[in-house]
C-alpha atoms as a PDB file:
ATOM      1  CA  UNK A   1     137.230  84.080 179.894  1.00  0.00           C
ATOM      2  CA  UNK A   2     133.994  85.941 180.627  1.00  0.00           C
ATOM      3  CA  UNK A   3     132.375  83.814 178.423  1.00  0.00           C
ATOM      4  CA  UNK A   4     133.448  80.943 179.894  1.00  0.00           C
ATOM      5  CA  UNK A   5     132.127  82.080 183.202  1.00  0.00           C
ATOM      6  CA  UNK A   6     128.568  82.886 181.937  1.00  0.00           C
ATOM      7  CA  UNK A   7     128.053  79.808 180.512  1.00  0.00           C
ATOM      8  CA  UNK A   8     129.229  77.886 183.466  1.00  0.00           C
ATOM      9  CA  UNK A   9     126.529  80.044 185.389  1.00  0.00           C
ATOM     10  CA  UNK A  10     123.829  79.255 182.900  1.00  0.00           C
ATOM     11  CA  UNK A  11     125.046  75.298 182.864  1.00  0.00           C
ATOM     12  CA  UNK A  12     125.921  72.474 185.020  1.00  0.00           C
ATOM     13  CA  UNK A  13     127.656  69.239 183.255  1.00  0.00           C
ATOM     14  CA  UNK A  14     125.707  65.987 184.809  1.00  0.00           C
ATOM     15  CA  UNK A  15     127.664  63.248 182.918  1.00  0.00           C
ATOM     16  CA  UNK A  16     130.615  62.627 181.126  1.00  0.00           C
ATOM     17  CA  UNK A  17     131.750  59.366 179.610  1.00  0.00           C
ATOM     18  CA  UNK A  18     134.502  58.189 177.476  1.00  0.00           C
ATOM     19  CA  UNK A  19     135.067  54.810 175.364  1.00  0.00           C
ATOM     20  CA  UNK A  20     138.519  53.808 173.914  1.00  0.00           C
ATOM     21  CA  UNK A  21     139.160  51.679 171.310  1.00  0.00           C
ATOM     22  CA  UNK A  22     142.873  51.068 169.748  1.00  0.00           C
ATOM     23  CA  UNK A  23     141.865  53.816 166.961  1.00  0.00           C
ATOM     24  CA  UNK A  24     138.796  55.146 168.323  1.00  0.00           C
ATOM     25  CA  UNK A  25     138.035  57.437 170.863  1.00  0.00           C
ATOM     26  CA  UNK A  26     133.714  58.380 171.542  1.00  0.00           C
ATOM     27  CA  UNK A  27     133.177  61.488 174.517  1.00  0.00           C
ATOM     28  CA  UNK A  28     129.165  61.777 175.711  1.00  0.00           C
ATOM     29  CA  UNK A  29     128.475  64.772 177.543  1.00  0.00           C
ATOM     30  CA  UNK A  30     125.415  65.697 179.467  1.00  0.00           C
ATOM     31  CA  UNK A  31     124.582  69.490 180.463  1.00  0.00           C
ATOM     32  CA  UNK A  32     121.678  70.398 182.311  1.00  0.00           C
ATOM     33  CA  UNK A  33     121.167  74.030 181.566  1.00  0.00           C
ATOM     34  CA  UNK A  34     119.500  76.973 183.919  1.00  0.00           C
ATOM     35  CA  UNK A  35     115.764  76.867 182.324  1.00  0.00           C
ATOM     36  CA  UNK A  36     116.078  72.688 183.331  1.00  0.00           C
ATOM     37  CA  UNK A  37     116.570  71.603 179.649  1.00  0.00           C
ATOM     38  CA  UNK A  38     119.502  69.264 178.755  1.00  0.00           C
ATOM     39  CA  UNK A  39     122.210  69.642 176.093  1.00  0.00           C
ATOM     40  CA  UNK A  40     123.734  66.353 175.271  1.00  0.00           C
ATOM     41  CA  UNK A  41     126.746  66.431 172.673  1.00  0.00           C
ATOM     42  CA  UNK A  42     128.978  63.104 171.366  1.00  0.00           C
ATOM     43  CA  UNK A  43     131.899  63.510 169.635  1.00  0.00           C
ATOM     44  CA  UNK A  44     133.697  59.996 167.648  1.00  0.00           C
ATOM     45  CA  UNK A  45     137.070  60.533 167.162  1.00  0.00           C
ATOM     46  CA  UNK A  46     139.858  58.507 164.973  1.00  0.00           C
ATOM     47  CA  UNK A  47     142.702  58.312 167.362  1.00  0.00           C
ATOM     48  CA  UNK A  48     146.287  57.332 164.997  1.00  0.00           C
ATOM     49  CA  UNK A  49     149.585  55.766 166.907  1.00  0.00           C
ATOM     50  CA  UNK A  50     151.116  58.831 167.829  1.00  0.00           C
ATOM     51  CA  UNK A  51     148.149  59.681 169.952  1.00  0.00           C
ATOM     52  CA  UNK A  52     146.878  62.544 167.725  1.00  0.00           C
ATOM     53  CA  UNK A  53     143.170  62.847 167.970  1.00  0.00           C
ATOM     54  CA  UNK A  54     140.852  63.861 164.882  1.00  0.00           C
ATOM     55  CA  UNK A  55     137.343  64.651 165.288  1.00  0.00           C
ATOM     56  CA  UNK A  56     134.958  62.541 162.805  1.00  0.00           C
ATOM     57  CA  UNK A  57     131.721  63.659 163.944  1.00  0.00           C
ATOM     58  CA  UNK A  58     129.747  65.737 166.630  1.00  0.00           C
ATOM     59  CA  UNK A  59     126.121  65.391 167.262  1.00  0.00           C
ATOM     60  CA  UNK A  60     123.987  67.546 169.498  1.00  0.00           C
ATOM     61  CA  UNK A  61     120.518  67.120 171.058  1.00  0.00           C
ATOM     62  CA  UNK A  62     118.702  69.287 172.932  1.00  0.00           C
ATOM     63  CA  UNK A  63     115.867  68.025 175.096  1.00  0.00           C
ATOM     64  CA  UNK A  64     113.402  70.173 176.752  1.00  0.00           C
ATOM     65  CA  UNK A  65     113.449  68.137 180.187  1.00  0.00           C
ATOM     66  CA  UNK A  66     114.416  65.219 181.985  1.00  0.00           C
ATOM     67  CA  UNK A  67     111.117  62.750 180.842  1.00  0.00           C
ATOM     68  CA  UNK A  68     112.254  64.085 177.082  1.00  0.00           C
ATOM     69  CA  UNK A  69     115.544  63.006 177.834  1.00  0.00           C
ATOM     70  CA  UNK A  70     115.123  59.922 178.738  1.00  0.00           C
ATOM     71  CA  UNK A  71     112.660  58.919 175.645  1.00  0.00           C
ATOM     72  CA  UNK A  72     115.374  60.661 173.610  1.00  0.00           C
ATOM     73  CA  UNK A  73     116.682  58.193 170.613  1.00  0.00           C
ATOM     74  CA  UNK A  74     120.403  58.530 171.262  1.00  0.00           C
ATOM     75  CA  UNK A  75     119.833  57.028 174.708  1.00  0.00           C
ATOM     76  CA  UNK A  76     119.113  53.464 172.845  1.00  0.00           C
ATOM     77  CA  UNK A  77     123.430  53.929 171.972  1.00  0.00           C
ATOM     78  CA  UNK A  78     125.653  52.584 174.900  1.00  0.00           C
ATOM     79  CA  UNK A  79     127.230  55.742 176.525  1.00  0.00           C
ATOM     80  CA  UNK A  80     122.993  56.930 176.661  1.00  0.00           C
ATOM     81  CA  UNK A  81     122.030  53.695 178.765  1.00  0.00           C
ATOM     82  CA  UNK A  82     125.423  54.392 180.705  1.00  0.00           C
ATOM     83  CA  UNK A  83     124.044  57.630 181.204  1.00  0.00           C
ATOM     84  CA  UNK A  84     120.303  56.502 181.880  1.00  0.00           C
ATOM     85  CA  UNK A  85     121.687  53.791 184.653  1.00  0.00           C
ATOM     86  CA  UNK A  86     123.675  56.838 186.167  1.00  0.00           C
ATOM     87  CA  UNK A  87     120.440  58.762 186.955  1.00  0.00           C
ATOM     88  CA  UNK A  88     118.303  55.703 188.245  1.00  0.00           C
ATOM     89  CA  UNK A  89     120.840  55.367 191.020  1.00  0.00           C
ATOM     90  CA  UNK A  90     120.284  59.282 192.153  1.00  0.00           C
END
């Protein structure tokens, strides 16, 4: 639980976004962290009938600010232009 409670001091989630398909499920995360760099993580999941949920990949990025960010490769995949249209609103 202390843990926990560091990192939340240290971080500060900016975006989250989820896409379901019938069998798929994809989560996109977005952390800004204390020192201003960003953490981004996306996790693809195989979801069966029953609902049960099994993690097929997890990717993480780290970029050093927000103009890295933004010229970032993974932002060219669907949940990172959700993500860039977020922030041109703010």
């Amino acid at each position: 639980m202390i843990t926990t409670n560091v990192l939340n001091a240290l971080s500060e989630t900016v975006f989250i976004n989820t896409q379901r398909k019938s069998t798929k499920k994809f989560d996109f995360t977005v952390t800004r962290n204390n020192d201003g760099s960003y953490l981004v993580s996306q996790q693809a999941y195989r979801v069966y009938p029953s609902g049960h949920e099994v993690i097929k990949s997890s990717k993480t990025w780290v970029a050093e600010n927000i103009q890295m960010l933004r010229k970032s490769a993974f932002m060219n995949n669907r949940q990172g232009r959700i993500f860039l249209k977020s922030i041109a609103i703010h």
